[in-house]
C-alpha atoms as a PDB file:
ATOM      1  CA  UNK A   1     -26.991  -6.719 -49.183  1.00  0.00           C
ATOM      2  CA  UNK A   2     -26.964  -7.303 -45.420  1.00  0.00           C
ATOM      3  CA  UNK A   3     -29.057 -10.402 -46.123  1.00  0.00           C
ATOM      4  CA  UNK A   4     -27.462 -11.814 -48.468  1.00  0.00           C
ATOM      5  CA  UNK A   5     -24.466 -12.077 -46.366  1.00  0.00           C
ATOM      6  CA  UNK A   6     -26.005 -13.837 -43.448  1.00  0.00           C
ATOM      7  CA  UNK A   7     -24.987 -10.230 -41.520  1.00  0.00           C
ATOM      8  CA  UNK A   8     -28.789  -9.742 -40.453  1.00  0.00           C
ATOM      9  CA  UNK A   9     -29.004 -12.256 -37.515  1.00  0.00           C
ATOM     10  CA  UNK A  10     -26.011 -10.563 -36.074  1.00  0.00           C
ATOM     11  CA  UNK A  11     -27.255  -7.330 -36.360  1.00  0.00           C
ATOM     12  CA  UNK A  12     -30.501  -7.971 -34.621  1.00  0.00           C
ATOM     13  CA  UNK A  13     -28.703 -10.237 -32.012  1.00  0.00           C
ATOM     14  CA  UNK A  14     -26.589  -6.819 -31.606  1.00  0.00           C
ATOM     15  CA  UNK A  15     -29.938  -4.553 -31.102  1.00  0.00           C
ATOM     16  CA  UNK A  16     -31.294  -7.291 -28.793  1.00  0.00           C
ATOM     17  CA  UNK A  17     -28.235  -7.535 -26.737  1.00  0.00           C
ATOM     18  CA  UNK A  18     -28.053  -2.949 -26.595  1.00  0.00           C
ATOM     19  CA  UNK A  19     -31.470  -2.612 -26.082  1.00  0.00           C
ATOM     20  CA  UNK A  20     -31.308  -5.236 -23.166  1.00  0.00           C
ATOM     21  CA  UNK A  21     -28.280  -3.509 -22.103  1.00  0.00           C
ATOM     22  CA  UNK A  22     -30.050   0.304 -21.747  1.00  0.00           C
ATOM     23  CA  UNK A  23     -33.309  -1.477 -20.111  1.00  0.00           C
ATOM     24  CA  UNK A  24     -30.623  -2.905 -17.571  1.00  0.00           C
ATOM     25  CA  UNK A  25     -29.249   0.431 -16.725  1.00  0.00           C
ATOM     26  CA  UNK A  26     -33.142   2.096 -16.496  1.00  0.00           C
ATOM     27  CA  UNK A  27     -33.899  -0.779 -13.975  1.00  0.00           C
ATOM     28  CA  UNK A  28     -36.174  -2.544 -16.168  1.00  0.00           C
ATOM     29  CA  UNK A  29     -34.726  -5.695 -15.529  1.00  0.00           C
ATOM     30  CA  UNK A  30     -37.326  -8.037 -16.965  1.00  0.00           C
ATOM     31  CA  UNK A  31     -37.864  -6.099 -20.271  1.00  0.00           C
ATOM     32  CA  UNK A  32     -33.785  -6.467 -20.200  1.00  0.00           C
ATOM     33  CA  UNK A  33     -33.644 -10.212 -19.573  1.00  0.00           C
ATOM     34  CA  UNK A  34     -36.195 -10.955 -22.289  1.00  0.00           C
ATOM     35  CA  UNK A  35     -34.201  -8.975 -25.162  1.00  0.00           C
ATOM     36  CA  UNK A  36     -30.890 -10.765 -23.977  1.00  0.00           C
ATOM     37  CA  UNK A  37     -32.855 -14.278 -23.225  1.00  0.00           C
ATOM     38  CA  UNK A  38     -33.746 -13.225 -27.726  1.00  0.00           C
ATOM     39  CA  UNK A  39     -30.058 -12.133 -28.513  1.00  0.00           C
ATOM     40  CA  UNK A  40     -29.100 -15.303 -26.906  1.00  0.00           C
ATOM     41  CA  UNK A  41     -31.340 -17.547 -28.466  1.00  0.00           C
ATOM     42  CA  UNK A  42     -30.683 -16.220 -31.970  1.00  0.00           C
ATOM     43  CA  UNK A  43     -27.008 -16.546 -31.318  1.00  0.00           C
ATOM     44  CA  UNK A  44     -27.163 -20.116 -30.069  1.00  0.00           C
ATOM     45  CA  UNK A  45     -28.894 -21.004 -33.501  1.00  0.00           C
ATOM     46  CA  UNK A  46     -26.072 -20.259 -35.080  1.00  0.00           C
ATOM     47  CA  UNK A  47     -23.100 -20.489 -33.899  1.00  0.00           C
ATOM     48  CA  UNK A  48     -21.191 -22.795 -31.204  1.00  0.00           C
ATOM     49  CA  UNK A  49     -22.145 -22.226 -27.565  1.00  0.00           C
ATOM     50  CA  UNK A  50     -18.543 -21.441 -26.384  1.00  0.00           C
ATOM     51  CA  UNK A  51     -18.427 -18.547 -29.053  1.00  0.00           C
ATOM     52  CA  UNK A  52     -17.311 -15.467 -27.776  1.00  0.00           C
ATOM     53  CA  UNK A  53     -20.792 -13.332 -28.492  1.00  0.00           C
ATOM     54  CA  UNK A  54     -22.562 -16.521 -26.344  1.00  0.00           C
ATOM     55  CA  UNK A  55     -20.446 -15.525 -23.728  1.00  0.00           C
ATOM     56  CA  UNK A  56     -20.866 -11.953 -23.626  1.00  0.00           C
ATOM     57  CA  UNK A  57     -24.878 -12.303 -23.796  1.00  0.00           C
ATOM     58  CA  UNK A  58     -24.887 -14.791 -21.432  1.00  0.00           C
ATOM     59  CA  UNK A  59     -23.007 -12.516 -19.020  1.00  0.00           C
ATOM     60  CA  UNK A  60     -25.060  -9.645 -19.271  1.00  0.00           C
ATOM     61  CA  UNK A  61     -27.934 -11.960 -18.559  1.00  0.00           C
ATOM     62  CA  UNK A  62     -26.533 -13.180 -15.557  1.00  0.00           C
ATOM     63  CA  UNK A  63     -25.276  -9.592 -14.552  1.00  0.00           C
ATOM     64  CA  UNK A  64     -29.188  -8.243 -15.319  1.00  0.00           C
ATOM     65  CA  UNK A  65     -30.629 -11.345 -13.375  1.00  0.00           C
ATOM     66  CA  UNK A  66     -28.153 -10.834 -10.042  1.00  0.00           C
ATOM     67  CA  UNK A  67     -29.240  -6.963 -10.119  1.00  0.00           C
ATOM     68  CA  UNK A  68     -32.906  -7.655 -10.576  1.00  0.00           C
ATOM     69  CA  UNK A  69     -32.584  -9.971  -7.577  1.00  0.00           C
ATOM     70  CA  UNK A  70     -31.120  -7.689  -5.007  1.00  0.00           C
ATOM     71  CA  UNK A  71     -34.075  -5.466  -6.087  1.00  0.00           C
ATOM     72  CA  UNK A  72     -36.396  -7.760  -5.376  1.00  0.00           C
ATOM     73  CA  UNK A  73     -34.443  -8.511  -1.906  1.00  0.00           C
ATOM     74  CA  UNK A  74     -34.440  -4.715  -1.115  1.00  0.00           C
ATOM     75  CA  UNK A  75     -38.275  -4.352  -1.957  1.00  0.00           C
ATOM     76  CA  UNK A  76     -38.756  -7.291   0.342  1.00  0.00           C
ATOM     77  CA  UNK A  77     -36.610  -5.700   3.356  1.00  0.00           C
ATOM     78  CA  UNK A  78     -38.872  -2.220   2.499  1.00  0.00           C
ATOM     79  CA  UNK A  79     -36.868  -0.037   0.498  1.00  0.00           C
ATOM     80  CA  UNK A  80     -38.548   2.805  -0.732  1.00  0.00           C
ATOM     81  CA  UNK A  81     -37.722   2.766  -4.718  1.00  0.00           C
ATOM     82  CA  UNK A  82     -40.181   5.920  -5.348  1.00  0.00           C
ATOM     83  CA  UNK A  83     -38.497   7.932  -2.362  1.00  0.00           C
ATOM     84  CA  UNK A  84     -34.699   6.439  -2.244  1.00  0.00           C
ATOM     85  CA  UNK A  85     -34.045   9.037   0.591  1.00  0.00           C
ATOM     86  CA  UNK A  86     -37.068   8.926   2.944  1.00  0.00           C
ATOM     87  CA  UNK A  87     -35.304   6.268   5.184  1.00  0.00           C
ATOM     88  CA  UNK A  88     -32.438   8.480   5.660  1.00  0.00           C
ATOM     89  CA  UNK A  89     -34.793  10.882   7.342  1.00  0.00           C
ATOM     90  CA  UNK A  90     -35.798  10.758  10.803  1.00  0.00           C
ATOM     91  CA  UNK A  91     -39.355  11.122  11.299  1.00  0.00           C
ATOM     92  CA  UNK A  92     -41.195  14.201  12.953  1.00  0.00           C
ATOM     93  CA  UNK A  93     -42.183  14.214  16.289  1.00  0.00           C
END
């Protein structure tokens, strides 16, 4: 079995890490960081932080918390995230 083998913390650091990945891409960045922040800790219990998988969480983390933060920076300068395109249009007279 899959838990017998030790294989189940790596597949549910696996569905942490995807899942994170896909809320990333919908711009759900904090449901994102907190399923990589889980794939990361699970990973770090058990295996050596300069492991490859460490790595590769840790980068999509970083990636997820750099795209969250321009977000946040173009909310603050007013960009319309409902209506993308409504700056781009002059306004009627």
């Amino acid at each position: 079995s899959v838990a017998s083998r030790g294989l189940g913390d790596v597949y549910k650091r696996q569905s942490y890490n995807n899942v994170g990945c896909t809320y990333g891409d919908l711009g759900k960045y904090d449901q994102a960081l907190s399923c990589l922040r889980t794939a990361r800790k699970i990973l770090e219990a058990k295996l050596p932080t300069d492991h490859p998988h460490i790595k590769t969480v840790s980068r999509n983390i970083q990636f997820f918390e750099k795209q969250l933060q321009m977000r946040q920076n173009m909310a603050k300068a007013g960009f319309n995230f409902a209506d993308p395109f409504a700056s781009l249009i002059p306004p009627k007279k």
